[in-house]
Protein backbone atom coordinates (compact mmCIF):
# COMPACT_ATOMS: atom_id res chain seq x y z
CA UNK A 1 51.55 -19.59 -8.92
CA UNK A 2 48.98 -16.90 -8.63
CA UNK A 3 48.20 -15.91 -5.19
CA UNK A 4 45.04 -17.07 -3.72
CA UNK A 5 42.30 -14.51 -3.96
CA UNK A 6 40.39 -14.36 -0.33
CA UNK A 7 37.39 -15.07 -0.15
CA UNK A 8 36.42 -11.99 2.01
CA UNK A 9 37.28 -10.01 -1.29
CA UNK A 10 34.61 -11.56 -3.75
CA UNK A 11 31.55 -9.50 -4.16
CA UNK A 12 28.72 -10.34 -2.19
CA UNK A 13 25.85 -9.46 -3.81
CA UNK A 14 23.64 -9.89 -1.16
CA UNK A 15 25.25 -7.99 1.54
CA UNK A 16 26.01 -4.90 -1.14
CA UNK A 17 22.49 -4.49 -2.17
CA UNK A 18 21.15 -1.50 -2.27
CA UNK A 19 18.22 -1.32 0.10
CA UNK A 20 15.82 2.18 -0.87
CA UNK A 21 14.12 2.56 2.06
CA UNK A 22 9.91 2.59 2.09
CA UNK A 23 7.96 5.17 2.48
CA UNK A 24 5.59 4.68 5.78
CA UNK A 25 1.48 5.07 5.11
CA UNK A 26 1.21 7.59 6.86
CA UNK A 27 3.67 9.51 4.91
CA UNK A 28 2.30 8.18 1.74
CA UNK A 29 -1.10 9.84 2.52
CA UNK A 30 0.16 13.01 4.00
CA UNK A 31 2.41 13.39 0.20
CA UNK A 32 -1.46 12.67 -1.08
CA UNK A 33 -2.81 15.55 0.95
CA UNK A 34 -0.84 17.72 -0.29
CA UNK A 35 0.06 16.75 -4.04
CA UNK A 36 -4.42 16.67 -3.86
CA UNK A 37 -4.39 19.99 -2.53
CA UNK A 38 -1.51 21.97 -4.98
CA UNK A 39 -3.88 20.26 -7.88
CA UNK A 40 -7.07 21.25 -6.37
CA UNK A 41 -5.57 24.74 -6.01
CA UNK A 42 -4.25 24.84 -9.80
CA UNK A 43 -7.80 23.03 -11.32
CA UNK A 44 -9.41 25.74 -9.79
CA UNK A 45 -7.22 28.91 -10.08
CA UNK A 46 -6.89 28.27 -14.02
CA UNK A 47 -9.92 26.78 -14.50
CA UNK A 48 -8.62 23.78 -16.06
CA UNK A 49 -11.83 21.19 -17.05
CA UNK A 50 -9.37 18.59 -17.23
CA UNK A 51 -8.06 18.40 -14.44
CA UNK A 52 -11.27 18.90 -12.22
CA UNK A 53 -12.00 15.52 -13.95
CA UNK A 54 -9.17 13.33 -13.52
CA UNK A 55 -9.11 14.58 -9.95
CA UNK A 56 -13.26 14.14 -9.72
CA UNK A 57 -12.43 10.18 -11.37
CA UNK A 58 -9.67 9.52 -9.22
CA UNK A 59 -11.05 9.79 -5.80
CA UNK A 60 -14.87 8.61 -7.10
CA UNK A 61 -12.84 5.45 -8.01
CA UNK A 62 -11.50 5.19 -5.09
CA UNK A 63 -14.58 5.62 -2.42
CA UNK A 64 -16.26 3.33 -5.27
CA UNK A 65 -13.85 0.79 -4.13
CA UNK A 66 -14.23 0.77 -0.90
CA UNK A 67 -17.69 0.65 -0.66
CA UNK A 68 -18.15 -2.37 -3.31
CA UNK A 69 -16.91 -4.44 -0.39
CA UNK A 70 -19.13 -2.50 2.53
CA UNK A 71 -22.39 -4.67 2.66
CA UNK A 72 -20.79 -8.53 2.53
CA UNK A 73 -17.72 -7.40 4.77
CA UNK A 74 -20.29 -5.80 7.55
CA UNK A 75 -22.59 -8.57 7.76
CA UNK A 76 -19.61 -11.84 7.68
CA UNK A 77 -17.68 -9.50 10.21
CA UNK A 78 -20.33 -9.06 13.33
CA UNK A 79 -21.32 -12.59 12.23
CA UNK A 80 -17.86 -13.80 12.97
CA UNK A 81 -17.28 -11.16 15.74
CA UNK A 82 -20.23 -12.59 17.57
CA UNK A 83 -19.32 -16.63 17.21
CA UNK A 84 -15.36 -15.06 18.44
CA UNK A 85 -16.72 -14.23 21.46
CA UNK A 86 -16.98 -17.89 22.78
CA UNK A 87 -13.49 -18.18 22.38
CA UNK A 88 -12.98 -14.81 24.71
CA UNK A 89 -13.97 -15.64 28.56
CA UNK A 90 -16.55 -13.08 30.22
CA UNK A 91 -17.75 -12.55 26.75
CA UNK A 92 -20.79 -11.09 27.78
CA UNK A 93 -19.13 -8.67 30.23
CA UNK A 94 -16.62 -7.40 27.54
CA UNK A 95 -19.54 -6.40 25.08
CA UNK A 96 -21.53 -4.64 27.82
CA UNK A 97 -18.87 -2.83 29.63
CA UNK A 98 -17.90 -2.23 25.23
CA UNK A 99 -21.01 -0.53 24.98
CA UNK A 100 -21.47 1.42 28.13
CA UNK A 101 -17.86 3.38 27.01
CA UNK A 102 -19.61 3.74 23.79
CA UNK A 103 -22.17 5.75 25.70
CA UNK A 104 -19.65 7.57 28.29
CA UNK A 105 -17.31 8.49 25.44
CA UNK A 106 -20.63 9.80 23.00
CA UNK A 107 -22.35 11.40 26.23
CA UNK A 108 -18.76 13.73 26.41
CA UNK A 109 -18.17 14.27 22.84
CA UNK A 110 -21.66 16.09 23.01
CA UNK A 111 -21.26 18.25 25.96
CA UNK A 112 -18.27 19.64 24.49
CA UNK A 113 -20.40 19.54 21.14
CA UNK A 114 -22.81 22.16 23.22
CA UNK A 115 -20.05 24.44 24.92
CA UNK A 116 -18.52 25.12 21.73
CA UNK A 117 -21.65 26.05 20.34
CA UNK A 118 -22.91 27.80 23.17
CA UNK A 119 -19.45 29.65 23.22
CA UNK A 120 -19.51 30.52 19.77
CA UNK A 121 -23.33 31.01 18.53
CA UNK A 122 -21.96 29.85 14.76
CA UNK A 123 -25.28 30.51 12.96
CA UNK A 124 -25.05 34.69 14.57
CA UNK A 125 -23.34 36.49 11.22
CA UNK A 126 -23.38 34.17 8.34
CA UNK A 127 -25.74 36.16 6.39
CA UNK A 128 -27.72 33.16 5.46
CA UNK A 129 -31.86 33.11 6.53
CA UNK A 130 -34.11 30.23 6.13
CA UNK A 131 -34.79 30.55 2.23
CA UNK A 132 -30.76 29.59 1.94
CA UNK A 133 -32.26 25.87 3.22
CA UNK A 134 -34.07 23.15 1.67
CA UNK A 135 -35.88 20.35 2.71
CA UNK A 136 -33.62 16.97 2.62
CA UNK A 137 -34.87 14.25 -0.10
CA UNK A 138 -34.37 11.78 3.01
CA UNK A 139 -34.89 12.37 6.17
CA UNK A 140 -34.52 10.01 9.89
CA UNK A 141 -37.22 9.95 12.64
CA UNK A 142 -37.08 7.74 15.50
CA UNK A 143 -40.13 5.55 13.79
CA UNK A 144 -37.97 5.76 10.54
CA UNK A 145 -35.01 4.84 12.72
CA UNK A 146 -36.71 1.76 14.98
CA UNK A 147 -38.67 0.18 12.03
CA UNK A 148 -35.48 0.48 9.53
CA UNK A 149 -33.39 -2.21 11.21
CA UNK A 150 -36.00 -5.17 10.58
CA UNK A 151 -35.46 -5.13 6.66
CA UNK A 152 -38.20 -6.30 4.81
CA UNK A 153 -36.10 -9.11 2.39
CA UNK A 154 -32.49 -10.03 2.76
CA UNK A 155 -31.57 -9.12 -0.51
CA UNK A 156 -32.46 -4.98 -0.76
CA UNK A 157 -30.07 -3.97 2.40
CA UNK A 158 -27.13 -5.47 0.49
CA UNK A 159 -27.93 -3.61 -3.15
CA UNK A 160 -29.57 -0.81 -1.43
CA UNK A 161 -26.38 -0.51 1.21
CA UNK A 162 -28.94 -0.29 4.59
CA UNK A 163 -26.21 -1.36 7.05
CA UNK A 164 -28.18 -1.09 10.40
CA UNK A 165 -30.56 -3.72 8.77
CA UNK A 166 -27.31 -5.96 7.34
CA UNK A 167 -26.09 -5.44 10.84
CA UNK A 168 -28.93 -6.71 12.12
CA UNK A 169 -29.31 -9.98 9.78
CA UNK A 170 -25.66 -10.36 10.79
CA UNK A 171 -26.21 -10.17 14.56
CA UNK A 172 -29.47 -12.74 14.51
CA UNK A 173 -27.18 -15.04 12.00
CA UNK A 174 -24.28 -15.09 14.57
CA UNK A 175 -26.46 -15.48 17.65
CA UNK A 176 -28.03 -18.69 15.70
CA UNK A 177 -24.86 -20.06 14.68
CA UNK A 178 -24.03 -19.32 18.63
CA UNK A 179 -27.50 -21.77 19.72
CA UNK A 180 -26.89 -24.31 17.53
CA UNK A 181 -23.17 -24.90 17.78
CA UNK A 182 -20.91 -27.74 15.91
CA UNK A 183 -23.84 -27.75 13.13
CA UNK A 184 -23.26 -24.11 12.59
CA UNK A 185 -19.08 -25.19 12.07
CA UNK A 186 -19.45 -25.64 8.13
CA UNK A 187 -21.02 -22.06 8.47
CA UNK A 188 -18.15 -20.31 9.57
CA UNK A 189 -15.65 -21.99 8.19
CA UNK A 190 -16.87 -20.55 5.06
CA UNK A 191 -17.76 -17.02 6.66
CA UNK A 192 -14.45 -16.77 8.01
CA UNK A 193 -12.94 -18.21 4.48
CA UNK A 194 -14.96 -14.90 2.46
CA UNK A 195 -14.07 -12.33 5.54
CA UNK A 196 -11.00 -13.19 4.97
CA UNK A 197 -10.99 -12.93 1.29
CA UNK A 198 -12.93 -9.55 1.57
CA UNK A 199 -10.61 -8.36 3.77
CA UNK A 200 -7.36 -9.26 1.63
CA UNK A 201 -9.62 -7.44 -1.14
CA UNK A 202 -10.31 -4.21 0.47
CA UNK A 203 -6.20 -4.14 1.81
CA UNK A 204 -5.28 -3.67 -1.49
CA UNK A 205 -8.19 -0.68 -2.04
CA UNK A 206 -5.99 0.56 1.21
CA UNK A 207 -3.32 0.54 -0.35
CA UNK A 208 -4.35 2.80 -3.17
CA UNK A 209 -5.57 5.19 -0.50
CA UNK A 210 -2.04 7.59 -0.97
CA UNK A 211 -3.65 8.10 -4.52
CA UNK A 212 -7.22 8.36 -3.69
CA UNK A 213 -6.14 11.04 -1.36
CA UNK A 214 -4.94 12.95 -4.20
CA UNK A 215 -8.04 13.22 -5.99
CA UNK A 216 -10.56 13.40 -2.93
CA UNK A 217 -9.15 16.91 -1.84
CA UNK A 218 -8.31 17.99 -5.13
CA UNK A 219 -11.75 17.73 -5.97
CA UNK A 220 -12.69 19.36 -2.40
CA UNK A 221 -10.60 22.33 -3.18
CA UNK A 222 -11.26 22.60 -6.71
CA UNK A 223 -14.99 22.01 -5.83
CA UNK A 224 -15.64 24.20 -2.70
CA UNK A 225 -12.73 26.57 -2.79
CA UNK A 226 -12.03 28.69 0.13
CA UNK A 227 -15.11 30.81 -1.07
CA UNK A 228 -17.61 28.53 0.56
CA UNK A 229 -15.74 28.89 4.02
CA UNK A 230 -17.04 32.42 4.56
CA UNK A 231 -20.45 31.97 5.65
CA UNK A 232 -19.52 29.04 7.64
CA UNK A 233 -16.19 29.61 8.76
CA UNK A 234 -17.48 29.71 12.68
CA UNK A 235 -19.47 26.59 12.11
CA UNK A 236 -16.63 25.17 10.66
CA UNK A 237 -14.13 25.97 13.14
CA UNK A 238 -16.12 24.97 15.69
CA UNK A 239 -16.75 21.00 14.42
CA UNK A 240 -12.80 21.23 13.60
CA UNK A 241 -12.04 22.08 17.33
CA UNK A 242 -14.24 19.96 18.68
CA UNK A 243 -13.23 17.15 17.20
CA UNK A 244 -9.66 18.27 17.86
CA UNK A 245 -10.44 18.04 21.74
CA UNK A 246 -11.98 15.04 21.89
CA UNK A 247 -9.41 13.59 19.67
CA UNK A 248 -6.27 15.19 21.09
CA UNK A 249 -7.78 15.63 24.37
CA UNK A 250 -10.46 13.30 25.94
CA UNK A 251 -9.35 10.09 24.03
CA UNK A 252 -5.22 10.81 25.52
CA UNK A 253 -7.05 11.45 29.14
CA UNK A 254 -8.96 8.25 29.20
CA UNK A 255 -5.96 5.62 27.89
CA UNK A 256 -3.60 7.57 30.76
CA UNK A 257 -6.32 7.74 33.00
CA UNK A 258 -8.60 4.82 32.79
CA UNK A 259 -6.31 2.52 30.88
CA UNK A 260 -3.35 3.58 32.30
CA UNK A 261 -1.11 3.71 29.05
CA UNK A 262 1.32 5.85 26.92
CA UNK A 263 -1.33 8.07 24.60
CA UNK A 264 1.68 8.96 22.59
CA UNK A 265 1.98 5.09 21.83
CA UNK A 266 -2.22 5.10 20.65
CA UNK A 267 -1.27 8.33 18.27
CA UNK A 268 1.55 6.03 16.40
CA UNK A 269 0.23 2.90 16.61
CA UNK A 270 -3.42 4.10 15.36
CA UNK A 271 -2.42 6.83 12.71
CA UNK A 272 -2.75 5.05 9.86
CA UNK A 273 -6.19 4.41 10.17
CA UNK A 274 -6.98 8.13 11.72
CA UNK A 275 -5.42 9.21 8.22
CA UNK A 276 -7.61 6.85 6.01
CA UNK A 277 -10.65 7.71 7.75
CA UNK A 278 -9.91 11.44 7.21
CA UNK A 279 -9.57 11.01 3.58
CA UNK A 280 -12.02 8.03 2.66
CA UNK A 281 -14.62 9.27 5.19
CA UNK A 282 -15.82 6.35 5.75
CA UNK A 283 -15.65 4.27 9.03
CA UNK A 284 -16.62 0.70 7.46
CA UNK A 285 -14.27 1.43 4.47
CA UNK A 286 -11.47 2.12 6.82
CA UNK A 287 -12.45 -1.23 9.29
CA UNK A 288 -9.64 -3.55 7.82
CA UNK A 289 -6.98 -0.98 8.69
CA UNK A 290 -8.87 -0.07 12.52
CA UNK A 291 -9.14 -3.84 13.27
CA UNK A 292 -4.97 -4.27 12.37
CA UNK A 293 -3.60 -1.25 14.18
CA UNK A 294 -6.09 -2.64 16.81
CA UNK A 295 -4.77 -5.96 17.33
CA UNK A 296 -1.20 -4.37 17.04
CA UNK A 297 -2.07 -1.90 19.72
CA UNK A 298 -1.79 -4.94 21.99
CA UNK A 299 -5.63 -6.11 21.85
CA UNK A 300 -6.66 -9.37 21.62
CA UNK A 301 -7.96 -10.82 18.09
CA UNK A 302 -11.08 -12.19 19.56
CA UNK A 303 -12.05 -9.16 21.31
CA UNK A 304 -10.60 -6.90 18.61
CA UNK A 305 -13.11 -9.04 15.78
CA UNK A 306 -15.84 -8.19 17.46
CA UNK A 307 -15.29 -4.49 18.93
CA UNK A 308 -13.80 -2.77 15.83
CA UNK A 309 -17.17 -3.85 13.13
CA UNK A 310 -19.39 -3.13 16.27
CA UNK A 311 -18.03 0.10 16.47
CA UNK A 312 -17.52 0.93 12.97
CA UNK A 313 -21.10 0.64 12.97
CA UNK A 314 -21.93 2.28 15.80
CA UNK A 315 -19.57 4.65 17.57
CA UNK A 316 -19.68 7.90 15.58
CA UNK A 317 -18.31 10.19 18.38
CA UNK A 318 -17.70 13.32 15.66
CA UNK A 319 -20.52 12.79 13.32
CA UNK A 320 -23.35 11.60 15.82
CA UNK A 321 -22.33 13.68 19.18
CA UNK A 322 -19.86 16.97 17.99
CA UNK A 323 -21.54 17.34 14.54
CA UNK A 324 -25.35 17.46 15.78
CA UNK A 325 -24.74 19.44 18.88
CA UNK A 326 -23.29 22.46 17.10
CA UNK A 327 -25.56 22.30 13.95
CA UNK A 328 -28.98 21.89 16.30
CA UNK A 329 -27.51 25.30 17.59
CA UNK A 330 -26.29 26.31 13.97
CA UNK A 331 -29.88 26.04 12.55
CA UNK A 332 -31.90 27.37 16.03
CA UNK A 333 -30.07 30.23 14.92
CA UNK A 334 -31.07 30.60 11.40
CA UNK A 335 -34.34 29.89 12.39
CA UNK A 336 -34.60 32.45 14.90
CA UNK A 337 -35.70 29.85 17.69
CA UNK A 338 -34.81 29.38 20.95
CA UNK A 339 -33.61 26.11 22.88
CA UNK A 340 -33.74 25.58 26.05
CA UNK A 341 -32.59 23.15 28.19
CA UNK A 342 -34.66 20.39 27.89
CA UNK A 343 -33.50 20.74 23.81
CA UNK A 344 -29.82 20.78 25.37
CA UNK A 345 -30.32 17.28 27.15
CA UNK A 346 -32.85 15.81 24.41
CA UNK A 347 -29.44 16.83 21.85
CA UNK A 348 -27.18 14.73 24.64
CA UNK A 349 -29.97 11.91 24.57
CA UNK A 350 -30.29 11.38 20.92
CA UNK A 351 -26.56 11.57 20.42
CA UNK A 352 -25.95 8.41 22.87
CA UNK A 353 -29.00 6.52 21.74
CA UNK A 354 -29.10 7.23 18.24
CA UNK A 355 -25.38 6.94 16.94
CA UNK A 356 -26.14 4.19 14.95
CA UNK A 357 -28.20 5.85 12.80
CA UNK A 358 -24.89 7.26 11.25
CA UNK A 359 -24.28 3.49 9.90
CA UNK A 360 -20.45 4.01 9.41
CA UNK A 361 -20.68 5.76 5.95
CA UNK A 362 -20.24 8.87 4.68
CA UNK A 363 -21.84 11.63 5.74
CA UNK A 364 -23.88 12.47 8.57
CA UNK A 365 -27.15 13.55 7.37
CA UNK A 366 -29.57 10.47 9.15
CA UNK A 367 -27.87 11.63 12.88
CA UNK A 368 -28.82 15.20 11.81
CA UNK A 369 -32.56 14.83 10.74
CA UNK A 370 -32.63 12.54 13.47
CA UNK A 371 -31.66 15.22 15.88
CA UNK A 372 -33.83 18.48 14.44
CA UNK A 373 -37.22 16.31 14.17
CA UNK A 374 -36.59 15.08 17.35
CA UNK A 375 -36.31 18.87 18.58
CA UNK A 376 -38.96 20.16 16.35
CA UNK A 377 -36.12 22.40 14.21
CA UNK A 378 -37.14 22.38 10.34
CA UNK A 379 -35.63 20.41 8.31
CA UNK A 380 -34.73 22.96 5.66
CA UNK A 381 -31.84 23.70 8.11
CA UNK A 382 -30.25 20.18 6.96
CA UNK A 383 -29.92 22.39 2.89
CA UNK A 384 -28.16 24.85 4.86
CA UNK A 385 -25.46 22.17 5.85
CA UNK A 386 -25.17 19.98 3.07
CA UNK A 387 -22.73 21.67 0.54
CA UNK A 388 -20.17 21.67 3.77
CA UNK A 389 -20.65 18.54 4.60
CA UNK A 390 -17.73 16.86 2.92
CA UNK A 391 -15.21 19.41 4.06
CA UNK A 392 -16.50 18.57 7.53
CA UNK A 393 -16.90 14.80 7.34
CA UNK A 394 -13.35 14.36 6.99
CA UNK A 395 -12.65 15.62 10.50
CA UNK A 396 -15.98 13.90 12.16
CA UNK A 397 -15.00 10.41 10.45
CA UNK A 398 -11.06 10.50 11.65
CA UNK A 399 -12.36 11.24 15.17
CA UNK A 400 -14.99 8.32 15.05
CA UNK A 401 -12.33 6.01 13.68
CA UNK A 402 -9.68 7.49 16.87
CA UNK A 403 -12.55 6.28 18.71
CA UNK A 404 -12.89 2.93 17.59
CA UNK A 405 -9.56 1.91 18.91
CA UNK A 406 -9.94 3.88 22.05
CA UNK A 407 -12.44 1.89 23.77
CA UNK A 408 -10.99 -1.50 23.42
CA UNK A 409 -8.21 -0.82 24.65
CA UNK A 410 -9.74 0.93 27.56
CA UNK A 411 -11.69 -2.17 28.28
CA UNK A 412 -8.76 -4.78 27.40
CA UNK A 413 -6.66 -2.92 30.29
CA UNK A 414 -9.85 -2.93 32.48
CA UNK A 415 -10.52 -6.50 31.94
CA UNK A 416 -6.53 -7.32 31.97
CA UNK A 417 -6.39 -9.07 28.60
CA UNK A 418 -4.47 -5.46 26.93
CA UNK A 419 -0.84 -7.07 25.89
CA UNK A 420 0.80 -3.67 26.90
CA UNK A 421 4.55 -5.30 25.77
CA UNK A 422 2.77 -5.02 22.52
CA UNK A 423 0.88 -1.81 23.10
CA UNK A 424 4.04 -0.29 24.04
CA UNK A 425 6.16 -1.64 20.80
CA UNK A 426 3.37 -0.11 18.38
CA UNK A 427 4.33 1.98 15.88
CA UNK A 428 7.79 0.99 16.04
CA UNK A 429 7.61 -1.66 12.85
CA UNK A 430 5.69 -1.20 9.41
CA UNK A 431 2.01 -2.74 9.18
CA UNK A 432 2.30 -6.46 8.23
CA UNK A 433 1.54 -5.54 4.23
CA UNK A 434 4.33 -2.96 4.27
CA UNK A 435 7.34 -5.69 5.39
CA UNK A 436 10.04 -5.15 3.45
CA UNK A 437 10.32 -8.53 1.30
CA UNK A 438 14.11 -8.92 1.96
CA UNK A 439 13.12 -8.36 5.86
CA UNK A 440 11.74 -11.50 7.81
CA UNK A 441 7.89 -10.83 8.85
CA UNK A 442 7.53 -9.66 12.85
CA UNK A 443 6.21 -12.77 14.77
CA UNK A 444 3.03 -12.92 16.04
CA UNK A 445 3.14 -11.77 19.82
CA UNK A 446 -0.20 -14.04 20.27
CA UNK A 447 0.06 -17.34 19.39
CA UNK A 448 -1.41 -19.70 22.20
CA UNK A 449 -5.08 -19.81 21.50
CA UNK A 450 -6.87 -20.61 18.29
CA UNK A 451 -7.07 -17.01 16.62
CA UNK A 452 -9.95 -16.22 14.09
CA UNK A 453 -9.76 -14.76 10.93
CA UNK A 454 -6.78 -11.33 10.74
CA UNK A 455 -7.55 -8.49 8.84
């Protein structure tokens, strides 16, 4: 008789499984950063067409991608944002008290914007005089701004990509559905169905962003070099370290502060998105990924729906307030003219009132014609800017993104609705799309009331 063979001594396969461990987003894109920028380096050093290319392809794919979903997914977001705030009580109190940190968080961003360039005088040196400048083919003016959100059709914003005027049909859409109710129902339901479906979409274009990394600063290195850098290294600096300060510095202040929270806990439970931003630079591209590390910073979906598009249109804290400040002083300088300070506090005005100008996409050239007409600066000075623009924009867009996230939680703790047993837990799993399959999905830490459509 053979002896029995335990049981304890067959092979399990499922407990001997090999489990290779994932690699976190954030690590993903930091890899991309800097396989992007040993390519960039080698396209350019040997002069290799090839490469310049596939890098140039990659990353235009890539920012192709994400903005082939911008138009529909701003207008069905504020229009579901705005119907999710009857399910949110003191609705009306959470948008204003939303916008008036909007304003305190822009009005600060600019002063420092002004000290640094005050401090620094980044146009004194560079070598370059007003013939280095050219007129922009497009330029903003308040008129320009103020009659551009009334579009005149509904179908030009969406091919033409004007967001302030989709935001607009978007906000007068929501507000109807708002007046008129349960007839408005079969509305939504369908909104919410294609938000959702754009949003599933555009997490997958996310998800490519490790790769798109690699060819967006290949092509910035291969493309722009170091060489650039020497006429505007002060300039440069100077948005970089600005940014840095409101970004490492004012935003931690006001969640310990104000909100009374852990900024370390923001920094991991919002990186993802910072990252994205810095490489896609674009605010509305990145809105999926602000909206999730939102809600899992502890803020409620309702709220969260309706902050994170508002502010992805609107709260440009690096390219509307840092950017402008230092380039008004940037091209005074050029120019040989002088500002005063009634320029100083028209610079602080515009960048509070005018942020929206920016419209979430890349590049902040609007905000900055915006801001030099406004002071009476030629326009040329915007040609002086332009071919560092993308070097800078990656900066400005991760610190308008940072900001995005800051102010609802500020006004979730204010208002008492901030689930800090979740704020405090973020960063400690994966994002819901990165769940290991063998690994049960986290439960959902809100669950009582009716929740609208998730990124």
């Amino acid at each position: 008789m053979s002896p029995e063979i335990p049981l304890s001594s067959s092979t399990n396969t499922s407990s001997s499984r090999v489990h290779i461990p994932k690699v976190p987003f954030w690590a993903q894109i930091l890899l991309g950063l800097v396989l992007g920028a040993l390519l960039g380096w080698a396209a350019k050093s040997g002069d290799i067409a090839w490469l310049q290319t596939t890098l140039d392809k990659i990353g235009g794919i890539f920012v192709q991608l994400l903005k082939l979903a911008v138009a529909p997914l701003v207008f069905f977001a504020i229009l579901v944002s705005i119907t999710n705030l009857r399910n949110v009580s003191n609705a009306a109190r959470l948008a204003t008290r939303t916008l008036i940190w909007f304003m305190v968080t822009s009005l600060i961003a600019v002063v420092i914007g002004l000290a640094i360039g005050l401090l620094t005088n980044p146009g004194s040196g560079t070598g370059l005089t007003a013939a280095d400048g050219a007129k922009p083919q497009h330029s903003g003016s308040w008129l320009d701004f103020l009659t551009g959100i009334v579009p005149k059709d509904v179908v030009t914003p969406f091919t033409q990509l004007q967001v302030m005027q989709i935001v607009f049909m978007a906000a007068v859409a929501g507000i109807a559905a708002l007046k008129l109710g349960e007839k408005a129902e079969p509305i939504l339901t369908i909104s919410r169905s294609v938000l959702e479906l754009l949003q599933k979409a555009l997490w997958w274009v996310i998800r490519l962003a490790p790769l798109g990394t690699v060819g967006l600063i290949g092509k910035a290195i291969y493309q722009y070099g170091w060489d650039l850098l020497g006429q505007y290294a002060t300039f440069t600096v100077d948005i970089y370290v600005g940014c840095a300060l409101v970004l490492f510095g004012v935003y931690p202040l006001i969640l310990g502060l104000v909100a009374k929270v852990n900024p370390i806990q923001f920094f991991r439970g919002a990186w993802p998105a910072i990252q994205l931003a810095f490489v896609s630079r674009s605010s509305v591209g990145t809105m999926p990924l602000t909206q999730k590390v939102t809600e899992r910073l502890g803020v409620p979906k309702e709220y969260a729906s309706f902050a994170v598009p508002f502010g992805s249109t609107t709260k440009m804290d690096g390219c509307a307030s840092i950017y402008p400040a230092i380039a008004a002083i940037f091209v005074a300088e050029i120019f040989h003219m002088h500002l005063g300070i009634g320029d100083y506090l028209l610079i602080a005005f515009v960048s509070v009132i005018g942020s929206a100008a920016t419209a979430g996409l890349t590049g902040a050239t609007v905000m900055l014609t915006l801001t030099l007409s406004t002071l009476g600066l030629p326009l040329e000075g915007v040609g002086l800017l332009l071919a560092i623009d993308p070097i800078l924009d990656m900066m400005r867009t991760a610190t308008n993104v940072a900001g995005q996230v800051v102010v609802p939680i500020v006004v979730s703790a204010h208002e008492k609705i901030l689930d800090r047993a979740v704020y405090d837990a973020a960063g400690s799993s994966p994002l819901d799309d990165e769940v290991p399959a063998e690994a049960p999905a986290p439960a959902e830490p809100r669950s009582k009331k009716p929740e609208p459509a998730a990124v």
